[in-house]
C-alpha atoms as a PDB file:
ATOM      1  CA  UNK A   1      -2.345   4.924   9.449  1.00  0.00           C
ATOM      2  CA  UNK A   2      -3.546   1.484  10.280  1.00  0.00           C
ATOM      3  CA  UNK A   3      -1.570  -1.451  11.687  1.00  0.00           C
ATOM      4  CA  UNK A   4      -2.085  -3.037   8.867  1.00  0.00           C
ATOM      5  CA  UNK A   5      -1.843  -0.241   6.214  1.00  0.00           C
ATOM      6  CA  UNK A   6       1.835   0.716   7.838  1.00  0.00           C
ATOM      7  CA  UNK A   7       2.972  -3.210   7.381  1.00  0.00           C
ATOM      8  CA  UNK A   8       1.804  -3.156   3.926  1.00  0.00           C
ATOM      9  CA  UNK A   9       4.128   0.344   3.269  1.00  0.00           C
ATOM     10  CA  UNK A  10       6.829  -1.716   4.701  1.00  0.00           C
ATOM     11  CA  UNK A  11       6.820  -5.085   2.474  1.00  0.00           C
ATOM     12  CA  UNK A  12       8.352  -3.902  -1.091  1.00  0.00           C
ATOM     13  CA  UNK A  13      11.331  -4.767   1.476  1.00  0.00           C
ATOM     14  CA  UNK A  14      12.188  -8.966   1.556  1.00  0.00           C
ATOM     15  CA  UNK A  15      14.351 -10.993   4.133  1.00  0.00           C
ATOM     16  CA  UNK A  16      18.001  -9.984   3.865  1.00  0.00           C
ATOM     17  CA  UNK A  17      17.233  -6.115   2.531  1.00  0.00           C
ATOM     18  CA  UNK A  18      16.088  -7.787  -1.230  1.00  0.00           C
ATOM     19  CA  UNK A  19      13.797  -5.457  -3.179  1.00  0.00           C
ATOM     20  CA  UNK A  20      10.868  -6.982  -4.714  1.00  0.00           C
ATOM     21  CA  UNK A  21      10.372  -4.868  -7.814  1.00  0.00           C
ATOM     22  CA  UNK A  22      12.428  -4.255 -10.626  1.00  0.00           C
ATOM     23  CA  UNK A  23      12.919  -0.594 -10.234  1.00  0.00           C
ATOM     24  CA  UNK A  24      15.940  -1.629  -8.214  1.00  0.00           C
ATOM     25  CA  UNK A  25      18.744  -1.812  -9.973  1.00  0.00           C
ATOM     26  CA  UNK A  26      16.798  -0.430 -13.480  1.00  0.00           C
ATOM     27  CA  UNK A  27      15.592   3.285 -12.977  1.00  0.00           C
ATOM     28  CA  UNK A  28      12.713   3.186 -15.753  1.00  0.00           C
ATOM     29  CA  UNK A  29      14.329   6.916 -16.616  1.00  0.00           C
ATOM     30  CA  UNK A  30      17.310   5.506 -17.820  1.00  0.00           C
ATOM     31  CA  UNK A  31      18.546   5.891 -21.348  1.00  0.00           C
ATOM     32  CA  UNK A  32      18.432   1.708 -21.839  1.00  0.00           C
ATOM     33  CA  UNK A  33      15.286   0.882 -20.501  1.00  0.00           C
ATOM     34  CA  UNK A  34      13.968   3.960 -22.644  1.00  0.00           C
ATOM     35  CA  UNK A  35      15.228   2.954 -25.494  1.00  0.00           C
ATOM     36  CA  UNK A  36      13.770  -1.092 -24.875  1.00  0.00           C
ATOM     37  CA  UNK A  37      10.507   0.206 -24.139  1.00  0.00           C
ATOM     38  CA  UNK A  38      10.562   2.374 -27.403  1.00  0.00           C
ATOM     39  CA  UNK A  39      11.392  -0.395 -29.879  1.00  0.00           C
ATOM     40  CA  UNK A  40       9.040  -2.953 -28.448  1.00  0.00           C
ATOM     41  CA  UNK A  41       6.344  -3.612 -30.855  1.00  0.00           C
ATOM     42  CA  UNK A  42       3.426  -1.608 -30.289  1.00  0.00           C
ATOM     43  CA  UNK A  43      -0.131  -3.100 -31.027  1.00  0.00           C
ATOM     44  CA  UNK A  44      -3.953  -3.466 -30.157  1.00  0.00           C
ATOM     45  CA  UNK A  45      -3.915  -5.027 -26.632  1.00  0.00           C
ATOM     46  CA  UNK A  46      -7.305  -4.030 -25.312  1.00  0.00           C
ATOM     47  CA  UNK A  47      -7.730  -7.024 -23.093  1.00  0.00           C
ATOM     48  CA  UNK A  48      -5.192  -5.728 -20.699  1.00  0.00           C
ATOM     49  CA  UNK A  49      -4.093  -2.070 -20.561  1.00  0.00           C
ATOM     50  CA  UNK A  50      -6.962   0.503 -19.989  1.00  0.00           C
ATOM     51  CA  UNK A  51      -6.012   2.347 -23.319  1.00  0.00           C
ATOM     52  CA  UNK A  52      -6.878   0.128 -26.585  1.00  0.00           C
ATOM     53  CA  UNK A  53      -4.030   1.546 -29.152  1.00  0.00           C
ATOM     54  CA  UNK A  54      -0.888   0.382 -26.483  1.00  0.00           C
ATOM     55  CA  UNK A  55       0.388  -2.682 -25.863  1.00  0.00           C
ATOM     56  CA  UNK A  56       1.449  -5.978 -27.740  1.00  0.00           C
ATOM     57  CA  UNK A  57      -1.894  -8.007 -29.646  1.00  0.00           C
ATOM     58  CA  UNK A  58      -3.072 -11.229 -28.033  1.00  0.00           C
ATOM     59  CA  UNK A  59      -1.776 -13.829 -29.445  1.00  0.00           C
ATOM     60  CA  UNK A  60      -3.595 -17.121 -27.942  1.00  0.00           C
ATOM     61  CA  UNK A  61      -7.795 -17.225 -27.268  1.00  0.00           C
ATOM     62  CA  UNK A  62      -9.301 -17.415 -23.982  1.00  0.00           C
ATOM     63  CA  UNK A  63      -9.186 -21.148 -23.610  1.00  0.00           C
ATOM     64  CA  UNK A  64     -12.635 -21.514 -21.701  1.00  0.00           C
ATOM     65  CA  UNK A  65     -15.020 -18.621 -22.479  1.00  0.00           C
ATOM     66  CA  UNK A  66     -17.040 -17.662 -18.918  1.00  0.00           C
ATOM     67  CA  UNK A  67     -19.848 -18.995 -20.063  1.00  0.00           C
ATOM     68  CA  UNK A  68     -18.709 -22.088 -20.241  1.00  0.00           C
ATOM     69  CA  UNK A  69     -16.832 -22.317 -16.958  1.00  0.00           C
ATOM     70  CA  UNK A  70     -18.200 -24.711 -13.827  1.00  0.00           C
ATOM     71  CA  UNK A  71     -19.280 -23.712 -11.129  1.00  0.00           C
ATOM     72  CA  UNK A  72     -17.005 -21.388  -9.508  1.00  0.00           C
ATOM     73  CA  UNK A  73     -16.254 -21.068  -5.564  1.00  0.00           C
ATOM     74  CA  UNK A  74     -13.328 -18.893  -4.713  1.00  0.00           C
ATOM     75  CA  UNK A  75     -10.850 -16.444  -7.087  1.00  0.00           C
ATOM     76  CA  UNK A  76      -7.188 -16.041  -6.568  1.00  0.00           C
ATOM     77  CA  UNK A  77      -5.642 -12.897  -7.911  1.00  0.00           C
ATOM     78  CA  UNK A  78      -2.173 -12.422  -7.490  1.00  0.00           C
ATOM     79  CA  UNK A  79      -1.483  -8.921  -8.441  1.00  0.00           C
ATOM     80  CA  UNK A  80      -3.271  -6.094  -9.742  1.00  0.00           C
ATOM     81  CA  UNK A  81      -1.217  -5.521 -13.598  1.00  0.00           C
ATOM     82  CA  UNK A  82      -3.840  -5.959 -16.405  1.00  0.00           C
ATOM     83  CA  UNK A  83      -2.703  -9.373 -17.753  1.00  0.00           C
ATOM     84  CA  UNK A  84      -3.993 -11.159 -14.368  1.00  0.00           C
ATOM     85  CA  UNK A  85      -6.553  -8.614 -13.176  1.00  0.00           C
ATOM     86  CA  UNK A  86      -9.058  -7.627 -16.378  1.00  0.00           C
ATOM     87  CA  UNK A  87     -11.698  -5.885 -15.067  1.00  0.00           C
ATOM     88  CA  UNK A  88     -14.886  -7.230 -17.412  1.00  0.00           C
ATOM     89  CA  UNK A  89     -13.993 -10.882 -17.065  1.00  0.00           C
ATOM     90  CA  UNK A  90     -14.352  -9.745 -12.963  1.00  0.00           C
ATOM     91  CA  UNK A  91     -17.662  -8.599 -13.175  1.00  0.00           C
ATOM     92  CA  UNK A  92     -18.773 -11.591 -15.652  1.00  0.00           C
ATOM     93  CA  UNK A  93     -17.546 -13.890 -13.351  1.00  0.00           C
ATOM     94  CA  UNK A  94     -18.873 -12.137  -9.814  1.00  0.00           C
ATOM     95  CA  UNK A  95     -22.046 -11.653 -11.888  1.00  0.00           C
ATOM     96  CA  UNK A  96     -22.787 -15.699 -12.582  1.00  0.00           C
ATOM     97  CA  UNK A  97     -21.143 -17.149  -9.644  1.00  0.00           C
ATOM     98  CA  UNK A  98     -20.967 -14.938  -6.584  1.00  0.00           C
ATOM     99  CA  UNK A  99     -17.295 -16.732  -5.596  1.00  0.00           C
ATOM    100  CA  UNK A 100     -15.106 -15.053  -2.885  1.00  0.00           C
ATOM    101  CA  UNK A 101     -12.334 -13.183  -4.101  1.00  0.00           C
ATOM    102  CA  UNK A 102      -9.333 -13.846  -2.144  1.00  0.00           C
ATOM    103  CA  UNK A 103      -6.695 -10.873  -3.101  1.00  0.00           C
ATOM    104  CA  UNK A 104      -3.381  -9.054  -2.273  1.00  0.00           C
ATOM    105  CA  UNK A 105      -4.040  -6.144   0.286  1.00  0.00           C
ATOM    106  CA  UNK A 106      -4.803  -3.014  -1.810  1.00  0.00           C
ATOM    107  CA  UNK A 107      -6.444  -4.871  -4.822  1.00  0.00           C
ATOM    108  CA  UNK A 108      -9.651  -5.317  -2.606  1.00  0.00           C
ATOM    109  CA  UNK A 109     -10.028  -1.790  -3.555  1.00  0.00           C
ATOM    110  CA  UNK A 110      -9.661  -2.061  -7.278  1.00  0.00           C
ATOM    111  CA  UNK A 111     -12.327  -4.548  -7.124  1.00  0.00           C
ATOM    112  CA  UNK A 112     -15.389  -2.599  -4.769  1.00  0.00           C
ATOM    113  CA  UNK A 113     -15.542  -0.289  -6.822  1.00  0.00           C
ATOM    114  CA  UNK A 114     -16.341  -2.436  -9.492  1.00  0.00           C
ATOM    115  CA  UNK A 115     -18.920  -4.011  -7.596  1.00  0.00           C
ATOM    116  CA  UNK A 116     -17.615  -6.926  -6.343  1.00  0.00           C
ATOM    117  CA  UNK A 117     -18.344  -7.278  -2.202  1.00  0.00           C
ATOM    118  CA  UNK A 118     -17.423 -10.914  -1.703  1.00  0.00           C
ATOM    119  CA  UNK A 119     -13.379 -10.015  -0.869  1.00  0.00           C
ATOM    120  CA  UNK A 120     -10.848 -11.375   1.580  1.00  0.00           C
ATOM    121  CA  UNK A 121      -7.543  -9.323   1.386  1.00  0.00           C
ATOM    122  CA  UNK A 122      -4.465 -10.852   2.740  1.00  0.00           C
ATOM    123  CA  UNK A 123      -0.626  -9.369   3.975  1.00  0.00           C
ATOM    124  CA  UNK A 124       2.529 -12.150   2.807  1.00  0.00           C
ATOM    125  CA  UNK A 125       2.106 -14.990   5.462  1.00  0.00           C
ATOM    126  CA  UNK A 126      -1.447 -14.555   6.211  1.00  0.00           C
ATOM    127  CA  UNK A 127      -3.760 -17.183   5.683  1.00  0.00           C
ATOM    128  CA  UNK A 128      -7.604 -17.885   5.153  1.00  0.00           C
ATOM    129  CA  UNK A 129      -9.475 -21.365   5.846  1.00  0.00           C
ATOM    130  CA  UNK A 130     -12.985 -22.294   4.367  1.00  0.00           C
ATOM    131  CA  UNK A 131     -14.336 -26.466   5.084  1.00  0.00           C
ATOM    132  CA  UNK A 132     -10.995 -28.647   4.907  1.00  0.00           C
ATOM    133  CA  UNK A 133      -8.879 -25.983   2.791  1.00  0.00           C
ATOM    134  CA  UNK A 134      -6.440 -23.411   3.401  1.00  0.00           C
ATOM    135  CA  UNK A 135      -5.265 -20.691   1.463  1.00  0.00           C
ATOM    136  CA  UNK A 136      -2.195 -19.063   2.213  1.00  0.00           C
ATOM    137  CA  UNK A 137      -0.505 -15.860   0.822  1.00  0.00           C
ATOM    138  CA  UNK A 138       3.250 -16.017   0.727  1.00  0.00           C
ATOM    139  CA  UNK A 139       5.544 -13.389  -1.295  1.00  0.00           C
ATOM    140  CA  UNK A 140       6.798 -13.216  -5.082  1.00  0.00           C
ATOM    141  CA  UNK A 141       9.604 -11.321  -6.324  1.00  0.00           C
ATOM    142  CA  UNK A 142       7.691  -8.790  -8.233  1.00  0.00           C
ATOM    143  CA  UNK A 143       5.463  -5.311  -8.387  1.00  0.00           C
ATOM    144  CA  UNK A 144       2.479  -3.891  -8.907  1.00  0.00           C
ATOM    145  CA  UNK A 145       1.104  -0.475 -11.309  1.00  0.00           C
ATOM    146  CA  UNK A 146      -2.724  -0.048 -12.178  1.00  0.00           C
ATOM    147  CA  UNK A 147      -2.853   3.350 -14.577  1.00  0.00           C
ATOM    148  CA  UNK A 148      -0.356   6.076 -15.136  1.00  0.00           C
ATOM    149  CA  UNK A 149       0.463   6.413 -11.247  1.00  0.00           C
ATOM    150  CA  UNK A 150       0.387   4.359  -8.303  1.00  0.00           C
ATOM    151  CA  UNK A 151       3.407   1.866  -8.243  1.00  0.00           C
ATOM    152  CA  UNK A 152       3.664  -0.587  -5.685  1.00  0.00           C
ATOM    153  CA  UNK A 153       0.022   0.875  -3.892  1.00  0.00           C
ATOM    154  CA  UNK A 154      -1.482  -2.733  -3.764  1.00  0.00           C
ATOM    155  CA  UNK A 155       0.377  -6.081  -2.930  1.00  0.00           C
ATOM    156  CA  UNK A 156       1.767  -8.861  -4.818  1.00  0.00           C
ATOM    157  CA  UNK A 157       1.980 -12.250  -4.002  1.00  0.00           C
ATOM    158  CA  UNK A 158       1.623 -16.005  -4.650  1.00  0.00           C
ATOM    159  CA  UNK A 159      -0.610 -18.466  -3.477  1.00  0.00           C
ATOM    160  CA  UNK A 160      -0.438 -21.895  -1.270  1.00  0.00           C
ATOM    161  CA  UNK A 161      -3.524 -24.086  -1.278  1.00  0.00           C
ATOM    162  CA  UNK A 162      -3.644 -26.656   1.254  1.00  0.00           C
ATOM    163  CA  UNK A 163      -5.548 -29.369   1.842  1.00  0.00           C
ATOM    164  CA  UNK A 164      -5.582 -32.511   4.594  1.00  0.00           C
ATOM    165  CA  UNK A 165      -3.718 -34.772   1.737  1.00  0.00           C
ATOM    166  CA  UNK A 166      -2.052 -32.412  -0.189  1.00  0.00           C
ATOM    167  CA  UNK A 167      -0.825 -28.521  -1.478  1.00  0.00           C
ATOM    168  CA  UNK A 168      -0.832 -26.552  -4.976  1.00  0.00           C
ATOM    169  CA  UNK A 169       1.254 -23.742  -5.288  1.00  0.00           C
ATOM    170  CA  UNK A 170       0.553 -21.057  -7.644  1.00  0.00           C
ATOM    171  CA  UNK A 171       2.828 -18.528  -8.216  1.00  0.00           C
ATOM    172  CA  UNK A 172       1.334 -15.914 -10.651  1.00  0.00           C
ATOM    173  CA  UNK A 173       4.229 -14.180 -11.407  1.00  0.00           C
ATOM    174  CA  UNK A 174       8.207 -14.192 -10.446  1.00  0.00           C
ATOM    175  CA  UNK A 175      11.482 -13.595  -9.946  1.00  0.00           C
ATOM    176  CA  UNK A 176      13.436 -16.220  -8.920  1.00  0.00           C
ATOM    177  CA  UNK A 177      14.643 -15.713  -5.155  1.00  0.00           C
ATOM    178  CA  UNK A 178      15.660 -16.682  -2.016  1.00  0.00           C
ATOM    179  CA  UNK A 179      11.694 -16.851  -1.047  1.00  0.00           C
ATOM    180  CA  UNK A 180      10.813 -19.966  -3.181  1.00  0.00           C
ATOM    181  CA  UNK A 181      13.453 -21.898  -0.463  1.00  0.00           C
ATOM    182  CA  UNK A 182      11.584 -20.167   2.771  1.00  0.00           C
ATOM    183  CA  UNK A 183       8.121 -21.454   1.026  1.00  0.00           C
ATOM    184  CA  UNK A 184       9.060 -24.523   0.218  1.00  0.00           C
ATOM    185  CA  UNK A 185      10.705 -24.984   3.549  1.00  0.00           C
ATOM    186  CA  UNK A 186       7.382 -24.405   5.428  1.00  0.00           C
ATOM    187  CA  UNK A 187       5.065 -26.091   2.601  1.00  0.00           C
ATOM    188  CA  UNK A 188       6.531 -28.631   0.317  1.00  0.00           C
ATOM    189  CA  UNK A 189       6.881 -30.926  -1.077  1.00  0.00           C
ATOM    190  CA  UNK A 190       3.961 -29.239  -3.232  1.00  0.00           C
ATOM    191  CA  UNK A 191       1.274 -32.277  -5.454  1.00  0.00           C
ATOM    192  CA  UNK A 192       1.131 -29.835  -8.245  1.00  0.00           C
ATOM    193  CA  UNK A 193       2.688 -25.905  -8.448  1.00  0.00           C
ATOM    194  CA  UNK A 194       1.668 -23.878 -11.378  1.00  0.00           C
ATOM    195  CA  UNK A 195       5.059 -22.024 -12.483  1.00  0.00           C
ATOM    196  CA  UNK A 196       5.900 -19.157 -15.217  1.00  0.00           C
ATOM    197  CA  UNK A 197       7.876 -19.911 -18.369  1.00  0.00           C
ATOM    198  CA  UNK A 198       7.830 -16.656 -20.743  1.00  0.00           C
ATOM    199  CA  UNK A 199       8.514 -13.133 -20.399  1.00  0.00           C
ATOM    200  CA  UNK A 200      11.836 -13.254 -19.252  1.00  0.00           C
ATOM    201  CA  UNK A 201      14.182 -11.496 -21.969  1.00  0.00           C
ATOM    202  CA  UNK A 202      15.969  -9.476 -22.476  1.00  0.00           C
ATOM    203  CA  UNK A 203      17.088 -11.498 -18.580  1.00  0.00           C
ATOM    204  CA  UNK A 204      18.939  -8.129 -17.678  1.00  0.00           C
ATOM    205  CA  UNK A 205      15.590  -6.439 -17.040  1.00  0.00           C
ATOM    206  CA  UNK A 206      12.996  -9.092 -16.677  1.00  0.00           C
ATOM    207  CA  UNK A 207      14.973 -10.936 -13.619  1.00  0.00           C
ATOM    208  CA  UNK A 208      13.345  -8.930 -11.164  1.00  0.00           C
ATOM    209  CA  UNK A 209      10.078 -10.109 -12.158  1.00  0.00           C
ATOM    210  CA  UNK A 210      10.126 -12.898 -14.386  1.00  0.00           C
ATOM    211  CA  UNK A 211      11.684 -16.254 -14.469  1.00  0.00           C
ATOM    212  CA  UNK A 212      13.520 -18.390 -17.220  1.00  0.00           C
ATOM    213  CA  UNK A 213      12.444 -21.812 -17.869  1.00  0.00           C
ATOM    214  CA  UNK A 214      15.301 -23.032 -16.245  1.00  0.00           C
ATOM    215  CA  UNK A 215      14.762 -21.166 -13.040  1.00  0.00           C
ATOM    216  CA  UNK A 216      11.371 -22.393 -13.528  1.00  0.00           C
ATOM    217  CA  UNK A 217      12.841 -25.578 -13.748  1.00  0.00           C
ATOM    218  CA  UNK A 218      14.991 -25.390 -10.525  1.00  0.00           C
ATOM    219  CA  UNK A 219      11.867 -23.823  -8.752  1.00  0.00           C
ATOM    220  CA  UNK A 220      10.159 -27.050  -9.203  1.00  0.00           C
ATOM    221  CA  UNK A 221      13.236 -28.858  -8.023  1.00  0.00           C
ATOM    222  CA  UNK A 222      13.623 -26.952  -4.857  1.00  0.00           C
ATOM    223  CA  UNK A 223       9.345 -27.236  -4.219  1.00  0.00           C
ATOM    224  CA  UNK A 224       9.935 -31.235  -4.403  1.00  0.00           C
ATOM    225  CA  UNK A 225       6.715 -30.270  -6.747  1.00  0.00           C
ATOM    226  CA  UNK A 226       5.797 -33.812  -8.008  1.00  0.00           C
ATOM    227  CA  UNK A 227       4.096 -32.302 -11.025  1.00  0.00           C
ATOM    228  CA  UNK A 228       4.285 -28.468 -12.285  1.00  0.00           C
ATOM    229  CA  UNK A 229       2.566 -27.054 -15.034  1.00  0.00           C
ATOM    230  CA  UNK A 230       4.319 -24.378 -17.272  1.00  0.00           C
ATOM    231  CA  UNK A 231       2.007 -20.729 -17.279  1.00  0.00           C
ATOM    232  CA  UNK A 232       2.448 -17.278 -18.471  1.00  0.00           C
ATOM    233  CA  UNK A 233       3.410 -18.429 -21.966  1.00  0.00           C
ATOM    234  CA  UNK A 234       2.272 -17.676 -25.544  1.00  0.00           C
ATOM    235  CA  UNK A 235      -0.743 -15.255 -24.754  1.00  0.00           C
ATOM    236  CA  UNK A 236       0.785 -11.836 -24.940  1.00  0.00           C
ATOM    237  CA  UNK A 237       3.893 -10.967 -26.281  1.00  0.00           C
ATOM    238  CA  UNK A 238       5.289  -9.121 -23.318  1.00  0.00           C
ATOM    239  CA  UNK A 239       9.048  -9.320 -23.653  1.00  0.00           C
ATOM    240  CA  UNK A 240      11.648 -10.245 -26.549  1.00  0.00           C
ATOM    241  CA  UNK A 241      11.324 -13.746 -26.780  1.00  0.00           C
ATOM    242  CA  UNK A 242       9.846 -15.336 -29.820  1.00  0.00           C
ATOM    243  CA  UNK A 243       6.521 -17.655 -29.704  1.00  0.00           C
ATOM    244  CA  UNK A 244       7.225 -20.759 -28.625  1.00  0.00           C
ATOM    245  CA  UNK A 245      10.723 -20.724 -27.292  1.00  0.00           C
ATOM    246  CA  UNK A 246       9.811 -20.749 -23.105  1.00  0.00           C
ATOM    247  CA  UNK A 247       8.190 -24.298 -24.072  1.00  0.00           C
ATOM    248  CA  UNK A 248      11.218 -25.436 -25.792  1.00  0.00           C
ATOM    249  CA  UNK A 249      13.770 -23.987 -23.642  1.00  0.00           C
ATOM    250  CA  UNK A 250      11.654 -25.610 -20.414  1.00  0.00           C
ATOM    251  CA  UNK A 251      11.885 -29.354 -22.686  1.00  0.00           C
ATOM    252  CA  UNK A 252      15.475 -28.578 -23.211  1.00  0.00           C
ATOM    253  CA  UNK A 253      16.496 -27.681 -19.760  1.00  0.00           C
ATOM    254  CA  UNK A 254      14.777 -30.960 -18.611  1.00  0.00           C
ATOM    255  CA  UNK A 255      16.254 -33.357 -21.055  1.00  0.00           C
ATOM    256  CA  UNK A 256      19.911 -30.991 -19.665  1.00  0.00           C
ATOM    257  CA  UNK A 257      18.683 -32.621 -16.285  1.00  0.00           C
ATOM    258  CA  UNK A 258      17.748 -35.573 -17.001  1.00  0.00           C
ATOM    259  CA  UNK A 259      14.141 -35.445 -16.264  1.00  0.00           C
ATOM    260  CA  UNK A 260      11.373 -36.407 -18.100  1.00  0.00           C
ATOM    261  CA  UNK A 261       9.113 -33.866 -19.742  1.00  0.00           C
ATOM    262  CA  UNK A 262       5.976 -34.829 -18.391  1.00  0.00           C
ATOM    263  CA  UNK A 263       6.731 -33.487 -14.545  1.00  0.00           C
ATOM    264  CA  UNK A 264       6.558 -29.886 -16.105  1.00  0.00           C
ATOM    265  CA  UNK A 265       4.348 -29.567 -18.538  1.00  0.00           C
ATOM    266  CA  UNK A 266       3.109 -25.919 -20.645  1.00  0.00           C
ATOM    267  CA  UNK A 267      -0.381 -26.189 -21.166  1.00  0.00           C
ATOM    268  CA  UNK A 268      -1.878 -23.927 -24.026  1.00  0.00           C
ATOM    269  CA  UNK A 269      -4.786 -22.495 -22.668  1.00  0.00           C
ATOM    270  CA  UNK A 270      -7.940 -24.681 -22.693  1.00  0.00           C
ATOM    271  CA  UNK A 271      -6.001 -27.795 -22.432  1.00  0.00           C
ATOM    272  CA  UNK A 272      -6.164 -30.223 -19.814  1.00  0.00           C
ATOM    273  CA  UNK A 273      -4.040 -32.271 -17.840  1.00  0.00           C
ATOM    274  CA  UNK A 274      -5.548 -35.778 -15.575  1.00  0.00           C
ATOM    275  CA  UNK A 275      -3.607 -36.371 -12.198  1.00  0.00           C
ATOM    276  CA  UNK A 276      -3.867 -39.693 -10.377  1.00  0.00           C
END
């Protein structure tokens, strides 16, 4: 075993003994999780599970097809679960641009041998520079699972780009956690952070992953983020929430603290959003 290989068996472990996946508390052989995963809706979801008759339908279009897409430099991936790592769209977009792919440890793998050679992996905390930009990986309370084995082979993480003037923070998916306060200690305040807003009930079982709007909300807060943008929203139906209700419960939580709406704002896909 490498250096590096026997860190990476060591970080499903967080500062202060936390464990970064849900399986913690929730053993997925339990006779409640069972019965949750049995009554969720079943239905066509061949854009991100490698089997086309399981999983919940899309239920929002690709905003901007590939073809269509600028110029492309460098790809963050965050994780290696379907709905942020789909395969085709990889080799479509390695295939017209030739960008670097800049990826958890582990999911560098996933990706040679679908072709793709172009690949920095990173550990938490390590960091990459290219020109006048640097990218840094930092942790996210979450997992990772590619296929019927494997759990927690690759990394997970979020992402910290950083310029001379300013940094973006994109977070891919979350729990919320004593981690956003370490990363905002060493890199806020944050220009703009990208933050999830859906797939977070029932909250029992989706904490360990997944945040509510209002922890959303509070991430942003705690970031000094001076403008977020709500993702993870609306696309698949992944937990028990109904379309629509992250966005409203994000608008209500920030009327509840007095802020205005525009400083977090869900983008459907394909939408834009002009920053001074």
């Amino acid at each position: 075993m490498t250096e590096k290989q026997g860190r990476l068996s060591n970080l499903n472990y967080y500062k202060n003994g936390e464990f970064f996946y849900p399986w913690e508390e929730y053993n997925p052989t339990d006779d409640n999780v069972i019965k949750w995963m049995i009554t969720r809706k079943q239905e066509k979801w061949p854009e991100s599970v490698p089997l086309s008759f399981v999983g919940p339908k899309r239920v929002q279009m690709v905003g901007v097809p590939i073809e269509k897409l600028p110029p492309i430099d460098i790809v963050l991936i965050t994780h290696d679960h379907y709905d942020h790592l789909d395969i085709k769209s990889i080799i479509k977009i390695n295939k017209k641009f030739k960008p670097l792919f800049i990826v958890p440890e582990g999911v560098d793998k996933i990706l040679i041998k679908n072709g793709v050679s172009n690949i920095k992996s990173l550990l938490w905390w390590e960091s990459f520079s290219n020109n006048n930009i640097t990218i840094h990986f930092v942790p996210s309370k979450h997992w990772s699972k590619r296929g019927a084995i494997g759990r927690n082979k690759t990394l997970w993480g979020s992402f910290i780009v950083q310029s001379l003037y300013y940094n973006i923070f994109f977070i891919g998916d979350s729990g919320f956690g004593p981690h956003i306060y370490e990363i905002a200690q060493k890199f806020g305040p944050m220009r703009l952070s990208f933050l999830p807003i859906g797939a977070y009930i029932p909250e029992w079982f989706m904490k360990k992953q997944h945040m509510t709007p209002e922890e959303a909300v509070e991430t942003h807060i705690i970031l000094k983020s001076q403008q977020s943008i709500g993702i993870h929203f609306d696309t698949f139906p992944l937990a028990d929430e109904g379309y629509g209700d992250g966005p409203k419960r994000l608008k209500n939580y920030l009327h509840k603290k007095g802020m205005e709406n525009d400083v977090f704002t869900p983008l459907k896909a394909g939408k834009r959003l002009e920053l001074d």
